[in-house]
N, C-alpha and C. Protein backbone atom coordinates (compact mmCIF):
# COMPACT_ATOMS: atom_id res chain seq x y z
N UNK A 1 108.16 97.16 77.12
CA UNK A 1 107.05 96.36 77.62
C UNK A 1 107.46 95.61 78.90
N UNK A 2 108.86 95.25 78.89
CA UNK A 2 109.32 94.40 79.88
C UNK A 2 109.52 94.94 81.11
N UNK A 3 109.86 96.56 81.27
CA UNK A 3 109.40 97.66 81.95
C UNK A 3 107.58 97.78 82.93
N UNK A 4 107.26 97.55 81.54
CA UNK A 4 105.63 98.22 82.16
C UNK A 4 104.78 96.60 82.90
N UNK A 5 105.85 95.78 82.45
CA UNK A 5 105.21 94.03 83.00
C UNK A 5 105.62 93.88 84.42
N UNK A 6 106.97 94.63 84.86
CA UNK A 6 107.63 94.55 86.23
C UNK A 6 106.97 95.57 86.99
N UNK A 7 106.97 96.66 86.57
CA UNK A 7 105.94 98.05 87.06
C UNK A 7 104.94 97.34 88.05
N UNK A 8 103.87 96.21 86.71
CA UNK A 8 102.89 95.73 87.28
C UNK A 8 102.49 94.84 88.26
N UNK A 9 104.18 93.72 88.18
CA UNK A 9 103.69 92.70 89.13
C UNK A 9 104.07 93.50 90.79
N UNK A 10 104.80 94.26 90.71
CA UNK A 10 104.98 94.98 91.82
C UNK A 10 104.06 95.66 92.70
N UNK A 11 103.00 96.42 91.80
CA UNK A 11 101.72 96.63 91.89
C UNK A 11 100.96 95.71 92.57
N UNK A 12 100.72 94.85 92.04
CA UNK A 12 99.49 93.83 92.06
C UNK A 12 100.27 93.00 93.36
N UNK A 13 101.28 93.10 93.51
CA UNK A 13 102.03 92.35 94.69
C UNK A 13 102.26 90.80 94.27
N UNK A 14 102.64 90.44 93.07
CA UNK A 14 102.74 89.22 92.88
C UNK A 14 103.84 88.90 93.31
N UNK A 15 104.83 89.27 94.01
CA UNK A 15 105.86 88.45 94.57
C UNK A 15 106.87 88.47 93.19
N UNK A 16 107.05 88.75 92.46
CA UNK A 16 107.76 88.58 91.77
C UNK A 16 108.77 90.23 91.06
N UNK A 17 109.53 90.38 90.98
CA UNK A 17 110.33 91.64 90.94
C UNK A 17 110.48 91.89 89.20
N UNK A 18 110.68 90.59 88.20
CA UNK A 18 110.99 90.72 87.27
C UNK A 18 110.08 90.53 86.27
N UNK A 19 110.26 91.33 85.50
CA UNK A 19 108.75 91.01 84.14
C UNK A 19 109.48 89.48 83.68
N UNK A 20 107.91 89.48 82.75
CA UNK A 20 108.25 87.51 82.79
C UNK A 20 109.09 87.05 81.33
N UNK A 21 110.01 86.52 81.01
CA UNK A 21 110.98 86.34 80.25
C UNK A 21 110.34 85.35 79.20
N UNK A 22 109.83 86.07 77.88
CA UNK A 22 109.29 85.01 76.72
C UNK A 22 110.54 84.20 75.78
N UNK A 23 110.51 83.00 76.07
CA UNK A 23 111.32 82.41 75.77
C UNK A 23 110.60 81.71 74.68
N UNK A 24 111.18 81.74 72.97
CA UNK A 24 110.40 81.17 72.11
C UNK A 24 109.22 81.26 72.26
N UNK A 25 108.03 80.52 72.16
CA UNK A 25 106.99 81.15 72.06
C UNK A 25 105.83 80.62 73.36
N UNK A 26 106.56 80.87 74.86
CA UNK A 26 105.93 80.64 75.57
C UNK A 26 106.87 81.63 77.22
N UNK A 27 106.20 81.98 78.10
CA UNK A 27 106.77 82.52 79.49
C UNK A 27 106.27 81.24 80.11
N UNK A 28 107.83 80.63 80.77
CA UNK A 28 107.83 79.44 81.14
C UNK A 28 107.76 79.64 82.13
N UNK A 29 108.46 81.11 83.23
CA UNK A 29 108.19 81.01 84.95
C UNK A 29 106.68 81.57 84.59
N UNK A 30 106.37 81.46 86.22
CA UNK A 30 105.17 81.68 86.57
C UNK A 30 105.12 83.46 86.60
N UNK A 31 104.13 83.85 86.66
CA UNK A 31 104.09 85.71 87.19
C UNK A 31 104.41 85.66 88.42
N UNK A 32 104.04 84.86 89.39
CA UNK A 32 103.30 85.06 90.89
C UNK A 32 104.89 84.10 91.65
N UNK A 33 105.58 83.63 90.82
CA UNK A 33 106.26 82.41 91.66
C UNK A 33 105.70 81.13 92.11
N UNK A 34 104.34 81.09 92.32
CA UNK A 34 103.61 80.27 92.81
C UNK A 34 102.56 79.28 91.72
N UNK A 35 102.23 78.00 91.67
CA UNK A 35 101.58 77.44 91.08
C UNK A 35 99.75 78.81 91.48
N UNK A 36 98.93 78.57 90.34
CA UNK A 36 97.60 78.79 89.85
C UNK A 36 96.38 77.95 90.76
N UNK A 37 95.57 78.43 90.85
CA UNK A 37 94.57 77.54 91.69
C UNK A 37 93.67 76.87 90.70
N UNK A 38 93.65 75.94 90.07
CA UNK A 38 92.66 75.39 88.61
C UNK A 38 91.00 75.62 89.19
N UNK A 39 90.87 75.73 90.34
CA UNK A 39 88.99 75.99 90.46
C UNK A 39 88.94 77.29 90.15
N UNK A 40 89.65 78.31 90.52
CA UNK A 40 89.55 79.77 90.54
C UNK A 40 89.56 79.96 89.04
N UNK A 41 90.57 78.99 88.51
CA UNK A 41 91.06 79.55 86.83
C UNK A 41 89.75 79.48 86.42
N UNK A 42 89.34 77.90 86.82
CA UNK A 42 87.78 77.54 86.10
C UNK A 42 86.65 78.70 85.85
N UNK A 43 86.27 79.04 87.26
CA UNK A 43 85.54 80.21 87.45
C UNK A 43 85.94 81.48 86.39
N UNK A 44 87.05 82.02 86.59
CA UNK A 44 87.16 82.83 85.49
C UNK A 44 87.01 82.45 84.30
N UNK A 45 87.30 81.45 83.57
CA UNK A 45 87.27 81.26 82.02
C UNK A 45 85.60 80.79 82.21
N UNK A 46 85.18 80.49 83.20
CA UNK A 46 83.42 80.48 82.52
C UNK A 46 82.64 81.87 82.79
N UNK A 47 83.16 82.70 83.81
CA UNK A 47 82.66 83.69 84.21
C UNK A 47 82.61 84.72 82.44
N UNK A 48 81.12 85.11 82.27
CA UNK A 48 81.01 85.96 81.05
C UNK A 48 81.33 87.14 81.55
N UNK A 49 81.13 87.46 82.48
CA UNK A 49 81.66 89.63 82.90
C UNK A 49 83.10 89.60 83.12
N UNK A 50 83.86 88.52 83.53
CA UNK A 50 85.44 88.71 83.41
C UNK A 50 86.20 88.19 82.86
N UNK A 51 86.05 86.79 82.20
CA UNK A 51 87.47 86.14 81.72
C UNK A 51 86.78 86.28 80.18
N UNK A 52 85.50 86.61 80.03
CA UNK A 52 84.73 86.43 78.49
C UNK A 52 85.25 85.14 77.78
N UNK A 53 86.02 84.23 78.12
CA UNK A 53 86.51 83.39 77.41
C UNK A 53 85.48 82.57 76.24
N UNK A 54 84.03 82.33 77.04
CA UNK A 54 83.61 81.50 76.12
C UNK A 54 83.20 82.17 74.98
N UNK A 55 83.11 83.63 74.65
CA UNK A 55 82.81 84.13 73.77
C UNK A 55 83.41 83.77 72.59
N UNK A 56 84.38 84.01 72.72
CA UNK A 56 85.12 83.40 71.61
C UNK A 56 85.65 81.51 71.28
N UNK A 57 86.02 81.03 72.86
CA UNK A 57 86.02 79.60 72.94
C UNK A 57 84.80 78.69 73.14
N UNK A 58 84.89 77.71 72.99
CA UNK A 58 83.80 76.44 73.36
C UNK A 58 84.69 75.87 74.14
N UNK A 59 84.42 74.50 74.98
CA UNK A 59 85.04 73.82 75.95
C UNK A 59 84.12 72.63 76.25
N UNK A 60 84.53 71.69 77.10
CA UNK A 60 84.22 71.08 77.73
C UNK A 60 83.78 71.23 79.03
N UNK A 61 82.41 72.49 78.67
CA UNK A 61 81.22 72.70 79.61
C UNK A 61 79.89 72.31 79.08
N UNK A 62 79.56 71.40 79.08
CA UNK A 62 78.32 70.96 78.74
C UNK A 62 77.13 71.58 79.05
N UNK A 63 77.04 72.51 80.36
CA UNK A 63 76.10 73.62 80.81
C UNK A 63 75.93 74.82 80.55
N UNK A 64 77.43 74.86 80.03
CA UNK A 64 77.30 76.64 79.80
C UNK A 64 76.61 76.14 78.21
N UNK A 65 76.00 77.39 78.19
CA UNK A 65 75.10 77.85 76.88
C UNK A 65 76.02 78.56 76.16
N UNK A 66 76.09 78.83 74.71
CA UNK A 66 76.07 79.90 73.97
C UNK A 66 77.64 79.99 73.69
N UNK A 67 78.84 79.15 73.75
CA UNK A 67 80.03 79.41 73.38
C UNK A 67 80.37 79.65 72.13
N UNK A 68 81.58 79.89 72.60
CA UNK A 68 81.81 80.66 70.82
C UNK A 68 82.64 79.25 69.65
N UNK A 69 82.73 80.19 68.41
CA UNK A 69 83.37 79.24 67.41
C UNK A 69 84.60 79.96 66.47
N UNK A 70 85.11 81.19 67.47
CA UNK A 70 85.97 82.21 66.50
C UNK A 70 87.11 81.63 67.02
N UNK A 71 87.75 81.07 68.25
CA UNK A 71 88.81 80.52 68.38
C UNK A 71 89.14 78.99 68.65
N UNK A 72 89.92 78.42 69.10
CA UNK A 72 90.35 76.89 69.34
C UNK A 72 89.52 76.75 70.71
N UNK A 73 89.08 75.24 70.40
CA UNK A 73 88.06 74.48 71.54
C UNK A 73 88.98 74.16 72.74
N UNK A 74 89.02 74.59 73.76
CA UNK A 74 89.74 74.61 75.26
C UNK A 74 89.87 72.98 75.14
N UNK A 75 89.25 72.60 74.88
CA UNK A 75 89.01 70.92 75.02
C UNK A 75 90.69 70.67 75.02
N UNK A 76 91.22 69.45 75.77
CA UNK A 76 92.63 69.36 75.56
C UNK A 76 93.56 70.54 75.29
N UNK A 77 93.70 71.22 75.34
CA UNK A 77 94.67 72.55 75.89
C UNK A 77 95.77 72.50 76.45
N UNK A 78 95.65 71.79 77.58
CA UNK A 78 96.90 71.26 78.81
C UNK A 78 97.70 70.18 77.59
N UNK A 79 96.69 69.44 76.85
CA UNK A 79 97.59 68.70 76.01
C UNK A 79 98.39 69.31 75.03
N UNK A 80 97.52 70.18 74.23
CA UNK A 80 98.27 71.41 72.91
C UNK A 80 99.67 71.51 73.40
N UNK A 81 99.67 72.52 74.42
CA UNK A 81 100.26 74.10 75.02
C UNK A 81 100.60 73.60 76.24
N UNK A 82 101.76 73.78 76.84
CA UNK A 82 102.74 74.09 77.84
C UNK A 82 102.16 74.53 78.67
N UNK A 83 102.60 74.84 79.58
CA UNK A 83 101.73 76.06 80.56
C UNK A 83 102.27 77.28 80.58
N UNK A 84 103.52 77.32 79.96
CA UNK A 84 104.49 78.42 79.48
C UNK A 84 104.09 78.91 78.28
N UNK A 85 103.27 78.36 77.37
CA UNK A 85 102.41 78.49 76.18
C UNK A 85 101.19 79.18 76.71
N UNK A 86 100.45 78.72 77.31
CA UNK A 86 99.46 79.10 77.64
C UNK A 86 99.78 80.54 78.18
N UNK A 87 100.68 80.26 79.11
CA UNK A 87 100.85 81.65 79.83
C UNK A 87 101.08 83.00 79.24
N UNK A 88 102.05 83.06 78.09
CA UNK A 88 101.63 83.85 76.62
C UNK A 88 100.70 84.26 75.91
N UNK A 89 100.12 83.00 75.90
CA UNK A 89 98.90 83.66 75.19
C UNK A 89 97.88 84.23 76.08
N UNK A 90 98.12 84.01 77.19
CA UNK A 90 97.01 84.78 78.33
C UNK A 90 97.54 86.25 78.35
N UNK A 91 99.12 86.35 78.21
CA UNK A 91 99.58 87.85 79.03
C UNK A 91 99.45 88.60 77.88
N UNK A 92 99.76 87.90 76.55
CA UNK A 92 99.78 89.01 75.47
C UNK A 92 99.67 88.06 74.07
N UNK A 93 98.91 88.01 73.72
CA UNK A 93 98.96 86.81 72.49
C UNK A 93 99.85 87.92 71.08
N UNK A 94 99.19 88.71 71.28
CA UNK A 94 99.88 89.56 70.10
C UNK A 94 101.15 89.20 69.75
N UNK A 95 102.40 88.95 70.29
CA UNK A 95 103.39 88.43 70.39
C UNK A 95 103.93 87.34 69.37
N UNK A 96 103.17 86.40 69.60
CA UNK A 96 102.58 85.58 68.41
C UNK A 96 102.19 85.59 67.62
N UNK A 97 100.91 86.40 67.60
CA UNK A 97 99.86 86.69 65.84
C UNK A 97 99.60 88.08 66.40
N UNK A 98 100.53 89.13 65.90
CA UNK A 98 100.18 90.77 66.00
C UNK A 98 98.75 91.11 65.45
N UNK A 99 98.17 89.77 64.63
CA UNK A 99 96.36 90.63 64.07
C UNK A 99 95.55 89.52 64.84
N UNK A 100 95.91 89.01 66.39
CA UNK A 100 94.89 87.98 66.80
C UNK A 100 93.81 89.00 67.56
N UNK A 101 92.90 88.53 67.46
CA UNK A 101 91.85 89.32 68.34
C UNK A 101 91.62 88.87 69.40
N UNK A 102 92.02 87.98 70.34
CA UNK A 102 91.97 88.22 71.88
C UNK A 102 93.02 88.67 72.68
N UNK A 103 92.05 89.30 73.44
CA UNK A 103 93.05 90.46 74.29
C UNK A 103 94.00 90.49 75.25
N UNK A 104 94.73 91.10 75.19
CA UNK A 104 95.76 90.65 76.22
C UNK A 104 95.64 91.26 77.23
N UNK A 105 95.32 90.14 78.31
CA UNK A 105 94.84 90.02 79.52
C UNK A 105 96.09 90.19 80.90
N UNK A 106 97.28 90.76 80.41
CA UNK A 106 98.18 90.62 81.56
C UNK A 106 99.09 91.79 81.06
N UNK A 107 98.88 92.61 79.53
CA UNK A 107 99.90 93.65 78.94
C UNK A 107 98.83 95.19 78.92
N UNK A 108 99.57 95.92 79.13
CA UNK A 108 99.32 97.46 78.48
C UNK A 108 100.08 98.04 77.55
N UNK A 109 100.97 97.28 76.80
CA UNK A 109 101.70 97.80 75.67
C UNK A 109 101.13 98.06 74.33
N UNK A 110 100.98 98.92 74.19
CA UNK A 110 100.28 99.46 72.97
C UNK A 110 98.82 99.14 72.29
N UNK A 111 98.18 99.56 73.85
CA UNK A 111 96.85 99.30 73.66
C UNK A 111 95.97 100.59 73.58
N UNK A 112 95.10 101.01 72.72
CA UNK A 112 94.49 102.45 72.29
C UNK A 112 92.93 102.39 72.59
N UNK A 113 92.25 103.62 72.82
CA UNK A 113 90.77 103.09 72.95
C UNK A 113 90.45 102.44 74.22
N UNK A 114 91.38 102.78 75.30
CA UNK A 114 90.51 102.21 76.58
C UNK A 114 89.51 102.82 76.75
N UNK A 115 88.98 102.15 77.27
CA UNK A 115 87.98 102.82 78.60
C UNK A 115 88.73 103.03 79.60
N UNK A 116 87.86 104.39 79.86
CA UNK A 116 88.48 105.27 81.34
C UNK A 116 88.68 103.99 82.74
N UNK A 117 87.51 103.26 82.79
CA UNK A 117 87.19 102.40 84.00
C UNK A 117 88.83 101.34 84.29
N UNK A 118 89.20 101.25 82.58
CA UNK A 118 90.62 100.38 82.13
C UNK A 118 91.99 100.85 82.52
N UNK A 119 91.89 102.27 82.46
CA UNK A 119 93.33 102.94 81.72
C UNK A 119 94.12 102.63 83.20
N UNK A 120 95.01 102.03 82.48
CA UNK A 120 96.42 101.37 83.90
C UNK A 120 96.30 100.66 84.06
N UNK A 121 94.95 99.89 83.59
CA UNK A 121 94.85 98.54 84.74
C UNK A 121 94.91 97.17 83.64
N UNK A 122 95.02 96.19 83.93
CA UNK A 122 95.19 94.87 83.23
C UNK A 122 93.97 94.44 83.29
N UNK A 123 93.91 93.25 82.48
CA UNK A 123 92.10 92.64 82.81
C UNK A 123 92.09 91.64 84.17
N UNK A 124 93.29 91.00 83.69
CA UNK A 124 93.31 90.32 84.78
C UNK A 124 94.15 90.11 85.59
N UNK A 125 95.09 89.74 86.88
CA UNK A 125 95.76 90.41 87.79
C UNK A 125 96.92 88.76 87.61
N UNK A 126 98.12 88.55 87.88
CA UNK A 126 99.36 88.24 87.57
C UNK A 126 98.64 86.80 88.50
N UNK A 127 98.19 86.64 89.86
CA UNK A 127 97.50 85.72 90.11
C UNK A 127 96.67 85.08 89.40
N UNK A 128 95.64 85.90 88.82
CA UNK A 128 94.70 85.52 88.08
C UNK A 128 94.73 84.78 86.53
N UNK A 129 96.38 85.13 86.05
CA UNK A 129 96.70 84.20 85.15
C UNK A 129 97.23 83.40 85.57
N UNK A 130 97.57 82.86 86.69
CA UNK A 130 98.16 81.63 87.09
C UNK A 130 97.47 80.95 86.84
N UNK A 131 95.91 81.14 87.66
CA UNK A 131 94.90 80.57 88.05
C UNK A 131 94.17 79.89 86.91
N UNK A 132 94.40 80.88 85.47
CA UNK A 132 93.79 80.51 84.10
C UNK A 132 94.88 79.24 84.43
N UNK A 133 95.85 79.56 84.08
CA UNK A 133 97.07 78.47 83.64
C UNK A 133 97.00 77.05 83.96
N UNK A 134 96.73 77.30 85.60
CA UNK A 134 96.68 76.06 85.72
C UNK A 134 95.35 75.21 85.32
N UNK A 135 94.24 75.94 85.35
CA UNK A 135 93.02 74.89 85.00
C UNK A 135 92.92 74.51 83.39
N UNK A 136 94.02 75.17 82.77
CA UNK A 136 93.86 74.96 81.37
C UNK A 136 94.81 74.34 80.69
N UNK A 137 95.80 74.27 81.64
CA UNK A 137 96.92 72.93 81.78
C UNK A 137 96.28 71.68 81.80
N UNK A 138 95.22 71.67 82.90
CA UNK A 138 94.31 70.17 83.18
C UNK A 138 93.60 70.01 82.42
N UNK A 139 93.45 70.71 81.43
CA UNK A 139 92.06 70.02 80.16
C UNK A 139 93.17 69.08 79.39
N UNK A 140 93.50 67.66 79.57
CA UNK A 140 94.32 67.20 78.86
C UNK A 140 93.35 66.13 77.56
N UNK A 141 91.85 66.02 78.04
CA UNK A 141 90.93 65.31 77.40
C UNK A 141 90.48 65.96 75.66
């Protein structure tokens, strides 16, 4: 896996040469080398066609409609979880709970049943979990 994680950031050009090192139960460097942009993260975790987050989460969006109740409330997050925590559970939660049902958004290791539109590709790009990271670091409320 640690193979097909370096493959990728090379790909995607994240600046970074080495797949990301899970230490206990969090990847403490960054993918990218670089801090996350928290407005961009924002956008994705509310965006329903790409980060789907609220499907399964609720948060502290008072506008968005229709969140979910199958996983933990984003609310305080940054407080929970590390950002090295977080960052885990963004790239591959499985790792953690092999029967969790959200997807891992940064791995292709032993994933079956893509879609063609999918096959090779990640959901979301080594930047783009920064970007989660950091805005979900700042929910400390």
């Amino acid at each position: 896996m640690r193979r097909i994680l370096a493959a990728l950031l090379l790909l995607l050009g994240g600046g970074v040469a080495a797949a990301p090192v899970v230490v206990g139960d969090a990847i403490p460097a960054s993918l990218t080398g670089s801090p996350g942009d928290a407005a961009r993260g924002r956008a994705i975790v509310l965006d329903r066609q790409r980060g789907l987050c609220l499907l399964c989460h609720s948060g502290p969006f008072p506008k968005e409609r229709f969140q979910g109740d199958l996983a933990p409330n984003l609310a305080g997050a940054g407080a929970r979880l590390s950002e090295g925590q977080l960052r885990l559970r963004m790239v591959d939660g499985r790792q953690l709970n092999p029967d969790t049902i959200m997807p891992s958004y940064f791995s292709l290791d032993g994933l079956v049943r893509v879609g063609r539109a999918w096959q090779g590709r990640t959901v979301l790009t080594a930047e783009e979990i920064e970007d989660v990271v950091a805005f979900l670091a700042g929910l400390r409320d």
